[in-house]
Protein backbone atom coordinates (compact mmCIF):
# COMPACT_ATOMS: atom_id res chain seq x y z
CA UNK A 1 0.00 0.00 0.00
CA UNK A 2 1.55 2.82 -1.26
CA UNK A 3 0.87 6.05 0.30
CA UNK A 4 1.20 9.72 -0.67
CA UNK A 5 4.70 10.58 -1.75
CA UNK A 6 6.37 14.13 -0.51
CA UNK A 7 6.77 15.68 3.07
CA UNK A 8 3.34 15.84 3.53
CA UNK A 9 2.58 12.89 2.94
CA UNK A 10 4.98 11.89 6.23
CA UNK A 11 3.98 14.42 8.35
CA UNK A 12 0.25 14.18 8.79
CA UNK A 13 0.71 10.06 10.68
CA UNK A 14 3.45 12.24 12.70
CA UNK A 15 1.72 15.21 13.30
CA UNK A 16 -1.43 12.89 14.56
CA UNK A 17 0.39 10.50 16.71
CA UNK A 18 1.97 13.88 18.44
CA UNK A 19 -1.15 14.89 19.40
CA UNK A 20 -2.75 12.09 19.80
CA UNK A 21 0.15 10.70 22.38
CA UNK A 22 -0.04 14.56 23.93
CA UNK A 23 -3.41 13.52 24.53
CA UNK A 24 -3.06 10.47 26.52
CA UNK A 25 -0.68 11.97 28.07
CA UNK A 26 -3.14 14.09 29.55
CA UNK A 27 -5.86 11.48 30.08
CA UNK A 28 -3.00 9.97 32.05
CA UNK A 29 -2.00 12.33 34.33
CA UNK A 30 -5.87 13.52 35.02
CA UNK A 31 -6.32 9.77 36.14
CA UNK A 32 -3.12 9.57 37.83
CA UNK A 33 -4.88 12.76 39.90
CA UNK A 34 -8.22 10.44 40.55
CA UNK A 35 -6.02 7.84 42.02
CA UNK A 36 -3.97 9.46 44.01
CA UNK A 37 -5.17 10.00 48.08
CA UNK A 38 -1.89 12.97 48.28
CA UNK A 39 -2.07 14.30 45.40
CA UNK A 40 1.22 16.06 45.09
CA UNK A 41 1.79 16.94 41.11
CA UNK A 42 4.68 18.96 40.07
CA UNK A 43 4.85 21.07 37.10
CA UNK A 44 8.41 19.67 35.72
CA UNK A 45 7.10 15.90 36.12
CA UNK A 46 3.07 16.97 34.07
CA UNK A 47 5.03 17.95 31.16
CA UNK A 48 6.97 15.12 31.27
CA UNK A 49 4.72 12.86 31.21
CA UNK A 50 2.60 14.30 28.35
CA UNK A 51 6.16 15.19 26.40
CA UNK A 52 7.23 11.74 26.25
CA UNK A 53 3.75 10.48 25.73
CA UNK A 54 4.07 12.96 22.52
CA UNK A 55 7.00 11.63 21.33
CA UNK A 56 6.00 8.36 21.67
CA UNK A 57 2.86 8.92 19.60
CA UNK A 58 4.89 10.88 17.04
CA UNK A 59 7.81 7.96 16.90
CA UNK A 60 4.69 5.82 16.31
CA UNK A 61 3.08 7.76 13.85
CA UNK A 62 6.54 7.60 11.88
CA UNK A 63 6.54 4.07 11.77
CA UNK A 64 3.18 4.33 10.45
CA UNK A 65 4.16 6.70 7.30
CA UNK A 66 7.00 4.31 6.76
CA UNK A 67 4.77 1.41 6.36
CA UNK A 68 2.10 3.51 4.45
CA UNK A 69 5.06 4.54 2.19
CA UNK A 70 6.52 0.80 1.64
CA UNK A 71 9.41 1.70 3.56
CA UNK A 72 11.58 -1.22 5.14
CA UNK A 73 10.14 -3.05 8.22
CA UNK A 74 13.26 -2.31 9.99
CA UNK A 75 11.71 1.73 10.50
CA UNK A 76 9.58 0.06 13.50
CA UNK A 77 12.75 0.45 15.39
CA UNK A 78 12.04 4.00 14.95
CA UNK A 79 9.86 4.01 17.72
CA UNK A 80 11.89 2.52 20.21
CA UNK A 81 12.91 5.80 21.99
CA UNK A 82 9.45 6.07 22.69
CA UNK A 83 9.61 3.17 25.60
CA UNK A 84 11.29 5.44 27.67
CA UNK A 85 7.63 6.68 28.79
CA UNK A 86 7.23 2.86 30.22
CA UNK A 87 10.22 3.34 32.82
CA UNK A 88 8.96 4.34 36.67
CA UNK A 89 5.22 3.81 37.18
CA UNK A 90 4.76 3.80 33.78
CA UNK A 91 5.91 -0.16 33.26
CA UNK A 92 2.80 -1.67 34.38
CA UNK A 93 1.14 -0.35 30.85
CA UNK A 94 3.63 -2.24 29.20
CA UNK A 95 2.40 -5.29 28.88
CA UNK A 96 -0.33 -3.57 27.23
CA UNK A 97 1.39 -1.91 24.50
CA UNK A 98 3.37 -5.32 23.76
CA UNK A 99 -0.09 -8.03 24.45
CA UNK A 100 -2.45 -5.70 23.64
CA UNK A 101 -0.46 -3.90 20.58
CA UNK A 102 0.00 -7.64 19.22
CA UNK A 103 -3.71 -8.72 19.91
CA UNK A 104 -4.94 -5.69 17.86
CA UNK A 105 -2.37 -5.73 15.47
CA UNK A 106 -1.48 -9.00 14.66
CA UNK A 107 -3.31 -11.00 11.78
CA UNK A 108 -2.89 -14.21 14.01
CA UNK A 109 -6.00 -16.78 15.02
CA UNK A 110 -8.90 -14.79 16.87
CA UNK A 111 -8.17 -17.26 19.69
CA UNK A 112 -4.61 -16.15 20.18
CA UNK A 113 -5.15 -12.38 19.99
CA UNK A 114 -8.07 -12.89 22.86
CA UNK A 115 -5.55 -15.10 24.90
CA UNK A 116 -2.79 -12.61 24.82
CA UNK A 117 -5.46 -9.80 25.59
CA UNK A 118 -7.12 -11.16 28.70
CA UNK A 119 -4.25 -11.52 31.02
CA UNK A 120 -4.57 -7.42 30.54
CA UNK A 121 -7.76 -7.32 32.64
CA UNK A 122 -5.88 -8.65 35.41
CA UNK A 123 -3.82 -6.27 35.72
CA UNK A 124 -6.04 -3.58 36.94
CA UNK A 125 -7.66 -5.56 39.59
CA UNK A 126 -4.46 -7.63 40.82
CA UNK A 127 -2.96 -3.12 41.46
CA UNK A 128 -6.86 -2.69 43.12
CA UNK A 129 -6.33 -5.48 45.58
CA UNK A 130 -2.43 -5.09 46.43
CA UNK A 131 -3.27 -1.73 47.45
CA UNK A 132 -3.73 -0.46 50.68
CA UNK A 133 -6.97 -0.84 52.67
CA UNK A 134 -7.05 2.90 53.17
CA UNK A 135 -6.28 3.48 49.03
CA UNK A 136 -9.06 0.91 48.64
CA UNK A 137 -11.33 3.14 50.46
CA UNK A 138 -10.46 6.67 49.20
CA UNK A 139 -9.97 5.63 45.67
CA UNK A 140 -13.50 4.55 42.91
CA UNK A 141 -12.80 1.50 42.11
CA UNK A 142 -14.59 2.75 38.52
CA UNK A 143 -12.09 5.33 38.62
CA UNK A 144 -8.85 3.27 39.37
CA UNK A 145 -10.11 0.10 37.17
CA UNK A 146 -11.92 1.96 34.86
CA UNK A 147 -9.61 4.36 34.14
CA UNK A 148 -6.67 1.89 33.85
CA UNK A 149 -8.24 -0.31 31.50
CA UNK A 150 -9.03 2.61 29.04
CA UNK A 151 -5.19 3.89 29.09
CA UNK A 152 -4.94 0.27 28.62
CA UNK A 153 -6.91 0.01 25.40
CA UNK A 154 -5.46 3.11 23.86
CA UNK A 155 -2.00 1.98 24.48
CA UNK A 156 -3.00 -1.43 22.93
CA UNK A 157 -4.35 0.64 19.67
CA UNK A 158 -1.13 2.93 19.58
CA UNK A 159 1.11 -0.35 19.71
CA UNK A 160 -0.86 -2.35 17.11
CA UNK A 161 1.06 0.47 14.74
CA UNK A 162 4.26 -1.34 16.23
CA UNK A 163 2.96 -4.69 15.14
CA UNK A 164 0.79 -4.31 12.13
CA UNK A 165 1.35 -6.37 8.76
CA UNK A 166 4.09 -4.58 6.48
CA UNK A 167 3.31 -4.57 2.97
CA UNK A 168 4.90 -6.48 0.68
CA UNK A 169 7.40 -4.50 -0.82
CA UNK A 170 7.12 -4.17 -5.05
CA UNK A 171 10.52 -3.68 -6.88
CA UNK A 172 10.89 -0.18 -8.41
CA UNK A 173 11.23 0.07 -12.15
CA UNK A 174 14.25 0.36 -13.37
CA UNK A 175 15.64 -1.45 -10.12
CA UNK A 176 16.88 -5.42 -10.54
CA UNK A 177 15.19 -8.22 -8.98
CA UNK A 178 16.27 -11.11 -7.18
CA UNK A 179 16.67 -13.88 -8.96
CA UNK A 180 14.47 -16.61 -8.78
CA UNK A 181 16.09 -20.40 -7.42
């Protein structure tokens, strides 16, 4: 699938996974605030969060002109620098930009994609129930679950870009092909 050719062509998927990360970013941190019984936010670590959560979409977004553009598979590495948003607190949404970015993404069995995607709904309730009796009380559970599992989801959709089918790519004219054995 060949895409549009020029700058533009590149910069929109960019341009809308930097806002689109910004976003989450900021649906992050406001349910980072609902969760939190001391809620104790500084300035410097807000636009951190939603700065790396930017780059991450935009890194993502890249990958996603590459493939539009029948670029090499290897420009998924591209968006490696963006995992630096999964270090800290941040690692327990891991597993659902890897499962969860492979269930979505992947053209695998049905079966498989739901297996890999339910261990994900554990995860919220096993970080309800470790908490502490008093966090149990002052926290929603709708808020803490709820809000987890929809970070979840939209990291899941952002990392299907990661793990999406990559064209096949078509020779150029003028450019030799292999030859057959």
């Amino acid at each position: 699938m060949q895409g549009r050719s020029g700058v533009g062509g590149w910069l929109r998927p960019v341009g809308l996974g930097l806002v689109l990360g910004a976003g989450w970013g900021v649906m992050a941190r406001v349910w980072m605030r609902l969760i939190s019984t001391s809620p104790e936010f500084s300035w410097t670590g807000t636009l951190l969060i939603i700065g790396f959560a930017a780059l991450a979409g935009a890194l993502l977004g890249l990958v996603e002109a590459a493939r539009q553009h029948g670029r090499r598979a290897w420009w998924r590495l591209a968006a490696l620098p963006g995992l630096i948003l999964f270090l800290g607190q941040g690692l327990v949404l891991l597993p659902a930009l890897l499962l969860g970015g492979w269930a979505w993404g992947s053209r695998r069995s049905g079966l498989l994609r739901v297996a890999a995607a339910l261990p994900l709904l554990a995860v919220p309730i096993w970080l309800w129930y470790t908490a502490s009796p008093i966090d149990r009380l002052l926290v929603s559970p709708v808020a803490s679950i709820g809000g987890f599992l929809v970070l979840s989801v939209t990291v899941a959709a952002a990392g299907a870009t990661w793990f999406r089918a990559w064209p096949v790519r078509v020779p150029r004219k003028g450019h030799a092909q292999p030859a057959m054995a």
